[in-house]
N, C-alpha and C. Protein backbone atom coordinates (compact mmCIF):
# COMPACT_ATOMS: atom_id res chain seq x y z
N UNK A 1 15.19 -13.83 20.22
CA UNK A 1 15.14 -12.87 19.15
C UNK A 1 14.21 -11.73 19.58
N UNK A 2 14.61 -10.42 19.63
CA UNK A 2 13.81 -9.26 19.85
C UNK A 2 12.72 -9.00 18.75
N UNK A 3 11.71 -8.49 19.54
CA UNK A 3 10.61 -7.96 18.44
C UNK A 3 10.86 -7.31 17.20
N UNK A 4 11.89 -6.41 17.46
CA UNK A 4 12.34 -5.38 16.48
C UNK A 4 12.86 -6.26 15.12
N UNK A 5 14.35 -7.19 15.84
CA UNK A 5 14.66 -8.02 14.75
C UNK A 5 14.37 -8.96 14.25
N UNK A 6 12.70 -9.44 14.69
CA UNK A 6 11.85 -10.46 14.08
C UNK A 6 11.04 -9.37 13.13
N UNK A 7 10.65 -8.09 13.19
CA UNK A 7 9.79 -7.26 12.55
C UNK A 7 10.63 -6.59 11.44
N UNK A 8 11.90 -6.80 11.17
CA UNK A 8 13.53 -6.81 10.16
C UNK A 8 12.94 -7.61 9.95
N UNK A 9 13.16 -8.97 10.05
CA UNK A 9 13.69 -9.91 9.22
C UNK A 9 11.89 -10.52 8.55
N UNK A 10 10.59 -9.63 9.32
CA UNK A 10 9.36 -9.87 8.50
C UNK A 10 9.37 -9.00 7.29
N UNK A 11 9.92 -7.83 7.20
CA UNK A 11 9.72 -6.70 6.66
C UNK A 11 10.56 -6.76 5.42
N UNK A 12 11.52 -7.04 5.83
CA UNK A 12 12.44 -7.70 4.60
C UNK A 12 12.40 -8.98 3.51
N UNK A 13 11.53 -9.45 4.05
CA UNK A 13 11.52 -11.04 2.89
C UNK A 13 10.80 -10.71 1.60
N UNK A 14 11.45 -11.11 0.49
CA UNK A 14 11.56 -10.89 -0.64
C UNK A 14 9.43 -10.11 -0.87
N UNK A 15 9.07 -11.19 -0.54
CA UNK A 15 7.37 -10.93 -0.74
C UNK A 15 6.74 -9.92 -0.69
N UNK A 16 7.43 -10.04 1.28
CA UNK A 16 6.31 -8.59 1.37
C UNK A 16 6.83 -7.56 1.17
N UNK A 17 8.10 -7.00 0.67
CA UNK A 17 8.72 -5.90 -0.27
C UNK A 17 7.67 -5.96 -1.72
N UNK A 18 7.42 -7.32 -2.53
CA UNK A 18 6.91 -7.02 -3.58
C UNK A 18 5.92 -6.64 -3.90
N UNK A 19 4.49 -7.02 -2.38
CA UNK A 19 3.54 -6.75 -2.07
C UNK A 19 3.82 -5.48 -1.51
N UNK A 20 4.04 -4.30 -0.82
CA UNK A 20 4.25 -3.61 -0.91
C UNK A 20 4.30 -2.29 -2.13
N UNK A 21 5.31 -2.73 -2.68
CA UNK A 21 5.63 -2.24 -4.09
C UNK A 21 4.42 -2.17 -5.03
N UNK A 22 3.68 -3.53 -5.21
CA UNK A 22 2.23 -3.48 -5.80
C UNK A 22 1.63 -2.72 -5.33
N UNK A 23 1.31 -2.71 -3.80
CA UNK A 23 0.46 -1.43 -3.33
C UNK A 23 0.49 -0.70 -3.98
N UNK A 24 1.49 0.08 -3.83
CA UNK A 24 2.30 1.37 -4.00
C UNK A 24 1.63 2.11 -5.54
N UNK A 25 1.95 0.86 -6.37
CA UNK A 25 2.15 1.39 -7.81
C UNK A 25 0.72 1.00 -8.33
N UNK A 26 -0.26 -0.06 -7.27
CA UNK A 26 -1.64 -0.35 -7.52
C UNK A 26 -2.58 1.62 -7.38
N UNK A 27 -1.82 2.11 -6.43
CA UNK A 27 -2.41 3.28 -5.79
C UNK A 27 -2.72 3.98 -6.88
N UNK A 28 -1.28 4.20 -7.16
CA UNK A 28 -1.13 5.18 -8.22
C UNK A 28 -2.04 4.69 -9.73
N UNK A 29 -1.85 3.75 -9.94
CA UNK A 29 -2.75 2.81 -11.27
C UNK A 29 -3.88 3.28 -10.80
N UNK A 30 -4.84 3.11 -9.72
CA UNK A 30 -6.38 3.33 -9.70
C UNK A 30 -6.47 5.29 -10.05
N UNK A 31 -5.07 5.91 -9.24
CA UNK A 31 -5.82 7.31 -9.21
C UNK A 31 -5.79 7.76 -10.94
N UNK A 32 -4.64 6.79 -11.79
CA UNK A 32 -5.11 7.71 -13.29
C UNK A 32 -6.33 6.93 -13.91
N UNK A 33 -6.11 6.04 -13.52
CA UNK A 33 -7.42 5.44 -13.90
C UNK A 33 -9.13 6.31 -13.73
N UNK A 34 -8.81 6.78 -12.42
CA UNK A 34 -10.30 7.10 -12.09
C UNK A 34 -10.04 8.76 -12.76
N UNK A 35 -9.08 9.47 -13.30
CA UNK A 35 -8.78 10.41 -13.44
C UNK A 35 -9.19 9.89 -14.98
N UNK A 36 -8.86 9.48 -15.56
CA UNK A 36 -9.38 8.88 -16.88
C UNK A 36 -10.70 8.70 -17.24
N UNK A 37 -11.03 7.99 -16.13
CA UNK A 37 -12.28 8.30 -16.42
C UNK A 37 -13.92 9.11 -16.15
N UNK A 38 -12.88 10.24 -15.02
CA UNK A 38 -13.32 11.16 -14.41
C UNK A 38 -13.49 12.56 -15.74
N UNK A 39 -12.13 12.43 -16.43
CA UNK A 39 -12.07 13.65 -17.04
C UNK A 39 -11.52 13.01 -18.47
N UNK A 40 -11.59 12.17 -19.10
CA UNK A 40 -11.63 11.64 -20.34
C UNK A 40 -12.82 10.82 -20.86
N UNK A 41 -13.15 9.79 -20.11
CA UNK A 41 -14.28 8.85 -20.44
C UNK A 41 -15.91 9.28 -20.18
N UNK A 42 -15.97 9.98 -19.14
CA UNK A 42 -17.34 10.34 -18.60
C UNK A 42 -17.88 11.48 -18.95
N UNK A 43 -17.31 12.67 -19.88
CA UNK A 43 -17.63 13.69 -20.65
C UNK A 43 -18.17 13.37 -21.77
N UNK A 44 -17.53 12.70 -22.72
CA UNK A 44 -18.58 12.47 -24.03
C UNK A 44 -19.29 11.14 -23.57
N UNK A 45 -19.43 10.33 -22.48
CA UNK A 45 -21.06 9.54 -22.58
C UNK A 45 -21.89 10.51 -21.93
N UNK A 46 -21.54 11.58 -20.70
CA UNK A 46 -22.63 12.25 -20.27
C UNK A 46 -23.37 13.23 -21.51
N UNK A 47 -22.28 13.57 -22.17
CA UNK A 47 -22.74 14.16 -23.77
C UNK A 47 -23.39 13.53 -24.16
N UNK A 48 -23.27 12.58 -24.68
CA UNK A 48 -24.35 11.62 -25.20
C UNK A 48 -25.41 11.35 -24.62
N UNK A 49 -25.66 11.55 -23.52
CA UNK A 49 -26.88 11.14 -23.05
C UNK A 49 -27.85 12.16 -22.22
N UNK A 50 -27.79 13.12 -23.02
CA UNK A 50 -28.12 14.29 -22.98
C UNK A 50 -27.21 15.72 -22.33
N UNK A 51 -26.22 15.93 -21.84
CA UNK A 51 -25.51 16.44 -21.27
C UNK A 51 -25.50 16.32 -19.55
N UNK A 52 -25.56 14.55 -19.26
CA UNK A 52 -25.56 14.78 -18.36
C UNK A 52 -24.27 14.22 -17.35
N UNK A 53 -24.26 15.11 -15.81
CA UNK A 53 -22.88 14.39 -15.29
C UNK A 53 -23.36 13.54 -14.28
N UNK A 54 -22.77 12.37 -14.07
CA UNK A 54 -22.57 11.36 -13.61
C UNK A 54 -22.87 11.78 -11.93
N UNK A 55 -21.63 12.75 -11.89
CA UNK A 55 -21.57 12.58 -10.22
C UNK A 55 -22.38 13.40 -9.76
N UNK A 56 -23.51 14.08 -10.52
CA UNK A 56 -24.41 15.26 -10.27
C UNK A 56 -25.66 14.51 -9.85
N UNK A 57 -25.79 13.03 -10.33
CA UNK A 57 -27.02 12.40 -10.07
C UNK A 57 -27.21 12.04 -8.70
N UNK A 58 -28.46 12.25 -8.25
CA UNK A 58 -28.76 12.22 -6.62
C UNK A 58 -29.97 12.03 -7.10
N UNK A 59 -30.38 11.63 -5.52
CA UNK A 59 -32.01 11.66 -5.06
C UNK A 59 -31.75 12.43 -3.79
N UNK A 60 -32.68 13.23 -3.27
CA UNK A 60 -32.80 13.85 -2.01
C UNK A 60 -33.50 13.35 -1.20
N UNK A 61 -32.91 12.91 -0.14
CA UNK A 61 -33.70 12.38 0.92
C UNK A 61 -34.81 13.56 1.94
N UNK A 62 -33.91 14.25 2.07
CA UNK A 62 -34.25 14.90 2.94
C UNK A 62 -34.02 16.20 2.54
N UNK A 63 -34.94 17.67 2.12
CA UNK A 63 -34.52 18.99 2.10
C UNK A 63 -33.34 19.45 2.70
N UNK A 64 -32.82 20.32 2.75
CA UNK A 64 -32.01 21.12 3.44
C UNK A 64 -32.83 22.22 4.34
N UNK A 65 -32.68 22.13 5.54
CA UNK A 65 -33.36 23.16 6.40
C UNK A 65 -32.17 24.29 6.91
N UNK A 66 -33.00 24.57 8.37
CA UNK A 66 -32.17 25.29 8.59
C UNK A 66 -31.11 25.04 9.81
N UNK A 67 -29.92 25.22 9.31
CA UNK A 67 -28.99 24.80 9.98
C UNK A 67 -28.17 23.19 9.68
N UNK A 68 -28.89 22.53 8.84
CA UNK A 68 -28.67 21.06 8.42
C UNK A 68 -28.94 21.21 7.11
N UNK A 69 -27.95 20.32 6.40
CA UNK A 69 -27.77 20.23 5.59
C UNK A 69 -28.57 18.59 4.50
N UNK A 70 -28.79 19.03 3.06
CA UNK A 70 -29.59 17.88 2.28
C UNK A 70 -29.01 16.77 2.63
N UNK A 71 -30.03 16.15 2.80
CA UNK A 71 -29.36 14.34 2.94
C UNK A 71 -29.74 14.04 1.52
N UNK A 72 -28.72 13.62 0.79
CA UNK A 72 -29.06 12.96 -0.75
C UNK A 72 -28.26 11.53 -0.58
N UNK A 73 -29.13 10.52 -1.65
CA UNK A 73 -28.45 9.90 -2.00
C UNK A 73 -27.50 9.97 -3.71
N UNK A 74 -26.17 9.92 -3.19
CA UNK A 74 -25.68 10.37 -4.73
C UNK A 74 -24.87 9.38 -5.42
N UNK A 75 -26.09 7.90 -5.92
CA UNK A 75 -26.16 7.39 -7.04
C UNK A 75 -25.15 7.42 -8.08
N UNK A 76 -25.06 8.72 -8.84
CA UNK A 76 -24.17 9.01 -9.62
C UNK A 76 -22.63 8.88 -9.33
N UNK A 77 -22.43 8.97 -8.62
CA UNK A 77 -20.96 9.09 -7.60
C UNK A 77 -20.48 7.39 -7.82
N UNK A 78 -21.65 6.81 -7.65
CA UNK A 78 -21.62 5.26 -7.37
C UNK A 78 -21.50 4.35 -8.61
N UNK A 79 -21.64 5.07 -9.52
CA UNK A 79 -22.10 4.79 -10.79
C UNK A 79 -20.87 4.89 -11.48
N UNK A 80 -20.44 6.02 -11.22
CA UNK A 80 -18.51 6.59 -12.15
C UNK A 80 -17.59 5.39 -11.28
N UNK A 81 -17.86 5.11 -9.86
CA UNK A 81 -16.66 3.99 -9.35
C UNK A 81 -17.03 2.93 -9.85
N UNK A 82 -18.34 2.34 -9.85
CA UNK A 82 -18.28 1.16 -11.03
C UNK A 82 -17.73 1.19 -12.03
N UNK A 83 -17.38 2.02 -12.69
CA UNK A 83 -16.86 2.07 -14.01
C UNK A 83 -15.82 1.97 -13.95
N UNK A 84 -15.28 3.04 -13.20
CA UNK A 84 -13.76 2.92 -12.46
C UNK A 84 -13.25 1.47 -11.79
N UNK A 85 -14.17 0.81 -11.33
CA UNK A 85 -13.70 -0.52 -10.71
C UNK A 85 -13.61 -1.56 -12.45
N UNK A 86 -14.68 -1.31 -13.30
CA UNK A 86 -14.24 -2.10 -14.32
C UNK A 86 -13.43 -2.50 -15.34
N UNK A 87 -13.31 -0.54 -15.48
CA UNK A 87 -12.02 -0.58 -16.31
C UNK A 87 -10.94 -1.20 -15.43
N UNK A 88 -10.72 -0.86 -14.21
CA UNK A 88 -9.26 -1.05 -13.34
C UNK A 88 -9.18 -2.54 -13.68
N UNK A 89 -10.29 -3.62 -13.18
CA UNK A 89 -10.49 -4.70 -13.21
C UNK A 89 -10.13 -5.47 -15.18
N UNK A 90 -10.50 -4.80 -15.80
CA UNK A 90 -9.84 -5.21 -16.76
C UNK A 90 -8.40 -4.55 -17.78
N UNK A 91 -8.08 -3.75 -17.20
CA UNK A 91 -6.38 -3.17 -17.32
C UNK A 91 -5.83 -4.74 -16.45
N UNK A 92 -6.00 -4.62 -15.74
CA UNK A 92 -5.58 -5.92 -14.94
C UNK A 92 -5.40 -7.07 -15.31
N UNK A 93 -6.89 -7.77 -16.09
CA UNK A 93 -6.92 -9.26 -16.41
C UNK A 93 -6.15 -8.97 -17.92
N UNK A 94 -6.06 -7.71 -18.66
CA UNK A 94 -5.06 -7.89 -19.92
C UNK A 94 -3.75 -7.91 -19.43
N UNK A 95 -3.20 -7.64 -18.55
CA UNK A 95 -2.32 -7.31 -17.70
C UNK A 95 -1.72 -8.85 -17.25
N UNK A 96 -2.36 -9.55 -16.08
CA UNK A 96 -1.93 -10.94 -15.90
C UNK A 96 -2.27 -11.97 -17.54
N UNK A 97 -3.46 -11.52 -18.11
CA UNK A 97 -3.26 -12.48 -19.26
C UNK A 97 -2.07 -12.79 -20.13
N UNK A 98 -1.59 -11.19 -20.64
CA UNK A 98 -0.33 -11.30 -21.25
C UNK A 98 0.79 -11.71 -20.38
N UNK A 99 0.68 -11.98 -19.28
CA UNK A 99 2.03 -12.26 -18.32
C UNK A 99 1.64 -13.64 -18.63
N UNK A 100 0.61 -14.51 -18.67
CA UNK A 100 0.23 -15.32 -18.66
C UNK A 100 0.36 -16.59 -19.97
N UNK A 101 0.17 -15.36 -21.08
CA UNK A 101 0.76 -16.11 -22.38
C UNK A 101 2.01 -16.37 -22.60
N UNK A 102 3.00 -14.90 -22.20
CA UNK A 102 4.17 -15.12 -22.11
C UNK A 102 4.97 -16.16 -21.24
N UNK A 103 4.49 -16.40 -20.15
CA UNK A 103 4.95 -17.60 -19.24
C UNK A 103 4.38 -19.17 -20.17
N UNK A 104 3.34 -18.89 -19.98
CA UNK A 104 2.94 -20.38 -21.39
C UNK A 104 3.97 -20.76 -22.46
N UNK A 105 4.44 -19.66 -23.07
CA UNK A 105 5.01 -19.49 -24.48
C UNK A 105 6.34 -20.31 -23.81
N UNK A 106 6.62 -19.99 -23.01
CA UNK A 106 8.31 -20.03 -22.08
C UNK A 106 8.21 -21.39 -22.07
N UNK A 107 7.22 -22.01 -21.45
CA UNK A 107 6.47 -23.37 -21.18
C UNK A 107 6.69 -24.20 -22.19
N UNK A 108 5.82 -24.35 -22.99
CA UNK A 108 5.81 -24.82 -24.44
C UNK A 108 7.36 -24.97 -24.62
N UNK A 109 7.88 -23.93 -24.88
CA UNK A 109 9.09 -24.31 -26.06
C UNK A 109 9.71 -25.67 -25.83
N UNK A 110 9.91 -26.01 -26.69
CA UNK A 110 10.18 -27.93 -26.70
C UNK A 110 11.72 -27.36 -26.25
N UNK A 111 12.19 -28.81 -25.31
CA UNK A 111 13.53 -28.96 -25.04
C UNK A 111 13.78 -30.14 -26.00
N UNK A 112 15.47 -30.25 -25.98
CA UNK A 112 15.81 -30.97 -26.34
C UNK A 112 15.97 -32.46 -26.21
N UNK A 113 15.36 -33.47 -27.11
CA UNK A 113 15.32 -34.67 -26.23
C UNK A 113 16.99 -34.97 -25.65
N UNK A 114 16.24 -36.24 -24.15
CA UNK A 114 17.65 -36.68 -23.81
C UNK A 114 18.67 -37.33 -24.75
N UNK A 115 19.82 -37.17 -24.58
CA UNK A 115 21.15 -38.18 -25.18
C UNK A 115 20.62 -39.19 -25.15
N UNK A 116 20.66 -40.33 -26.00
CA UNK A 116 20.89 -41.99 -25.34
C UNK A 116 21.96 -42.41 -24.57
N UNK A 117 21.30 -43.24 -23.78
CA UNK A 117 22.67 -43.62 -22.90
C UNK A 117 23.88 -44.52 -23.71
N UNK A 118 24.71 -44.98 -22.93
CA UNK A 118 25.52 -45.29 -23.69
C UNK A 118 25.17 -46.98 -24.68
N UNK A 119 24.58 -47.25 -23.38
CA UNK A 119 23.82 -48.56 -23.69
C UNK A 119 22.63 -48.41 -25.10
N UNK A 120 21.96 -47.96 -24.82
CA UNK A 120 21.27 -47.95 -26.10
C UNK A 120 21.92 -47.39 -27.12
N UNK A 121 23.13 -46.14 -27.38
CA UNK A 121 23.84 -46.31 -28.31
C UNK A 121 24.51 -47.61 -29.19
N UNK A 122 25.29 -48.15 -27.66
CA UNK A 122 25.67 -49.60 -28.39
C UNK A 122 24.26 -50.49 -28.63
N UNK A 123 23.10 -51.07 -28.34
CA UNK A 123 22.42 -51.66 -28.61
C UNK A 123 22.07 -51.44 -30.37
N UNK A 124 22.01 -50.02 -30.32
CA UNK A 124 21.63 -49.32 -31.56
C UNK A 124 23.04 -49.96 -32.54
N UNK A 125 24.07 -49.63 -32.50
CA UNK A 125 25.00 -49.85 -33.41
C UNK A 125 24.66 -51.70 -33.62
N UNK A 126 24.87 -52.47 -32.46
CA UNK A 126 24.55 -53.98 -32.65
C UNK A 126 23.33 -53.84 -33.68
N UNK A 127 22.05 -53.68 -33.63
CA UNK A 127 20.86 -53.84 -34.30
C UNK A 127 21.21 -53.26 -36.00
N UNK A 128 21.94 -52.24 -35.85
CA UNK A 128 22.28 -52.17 -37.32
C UNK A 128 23.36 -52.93 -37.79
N UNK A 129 23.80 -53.23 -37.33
CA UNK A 129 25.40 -53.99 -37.52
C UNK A 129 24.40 -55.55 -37.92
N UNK A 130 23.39 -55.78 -37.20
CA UNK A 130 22.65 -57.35 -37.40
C UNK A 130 21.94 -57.30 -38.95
N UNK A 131 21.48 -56.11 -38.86
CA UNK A 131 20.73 -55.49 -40.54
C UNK A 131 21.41 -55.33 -41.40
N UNK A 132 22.67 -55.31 -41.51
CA UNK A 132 23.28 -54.37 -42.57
C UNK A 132 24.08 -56.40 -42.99
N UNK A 133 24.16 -57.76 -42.25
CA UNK A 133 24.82 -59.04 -42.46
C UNK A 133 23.37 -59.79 -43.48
């Protein structure tokens, strides 16, 4: 079997198409996410907390001279992806939870008990047939 049509027939199996696909649509999920909470969520708490922005917070390590530029550490920056990692992280666990109830629910539903066999039908008719003399 050639490389090529072992790297077909990896590329193709049901999985890693679906893994893939998650990527794909994981990508896109984090960028509104962080866009959410770049430009929806992080405006009125920096409001609130005096008007301040998030990704503006630094410490300076080092001045800016000449020819080189401030070494800061920028804290704030670090601070909005936590947030961003938490919300993402829980879009997610509501996300598998409800997949999770719904598969349960599927679970649960009672089946129908088995038929009796034929044998315990007739046993059954004998035992009443003995009750009813």
């Amino acid at each position: 079997m050639s490389m090529m049509s072992e790297f077909k027939s990896f590329a193709m199996r049901g999985n890693v198409v679906d893994m893939a696909v998650g990527i794909v649509i994981g990508g896109a999920f984090g960028k509104i996410v962080s866009s959410f909470v770049a430009d929806v969520l992080m405006p009125p708490i920096g409001l609130l907390l005096g008007n301040v922005d998030f990704s503006d917070l630094a410490v300076t390590l080092q001045a800016a001279g000449e020819g080189t530029e401030a070494v800061m550490l920028r804290y704030g920056v670090f601070i909005q992806t936590v947030i961003d990692f938490v919300i993402i992280a829980f879009a997610i666990f509501m996300v598998v939870k409800a997949m999770n109830s719904v598969t349960k629910k599927e679970e649960e539903a009672p089946s129908a008990p088995p038929k009796p066999s034929k044998e315990e039908v007739l046993l059954t008719e004998i035992r009443d047939a003995l009750r009813a003399k």
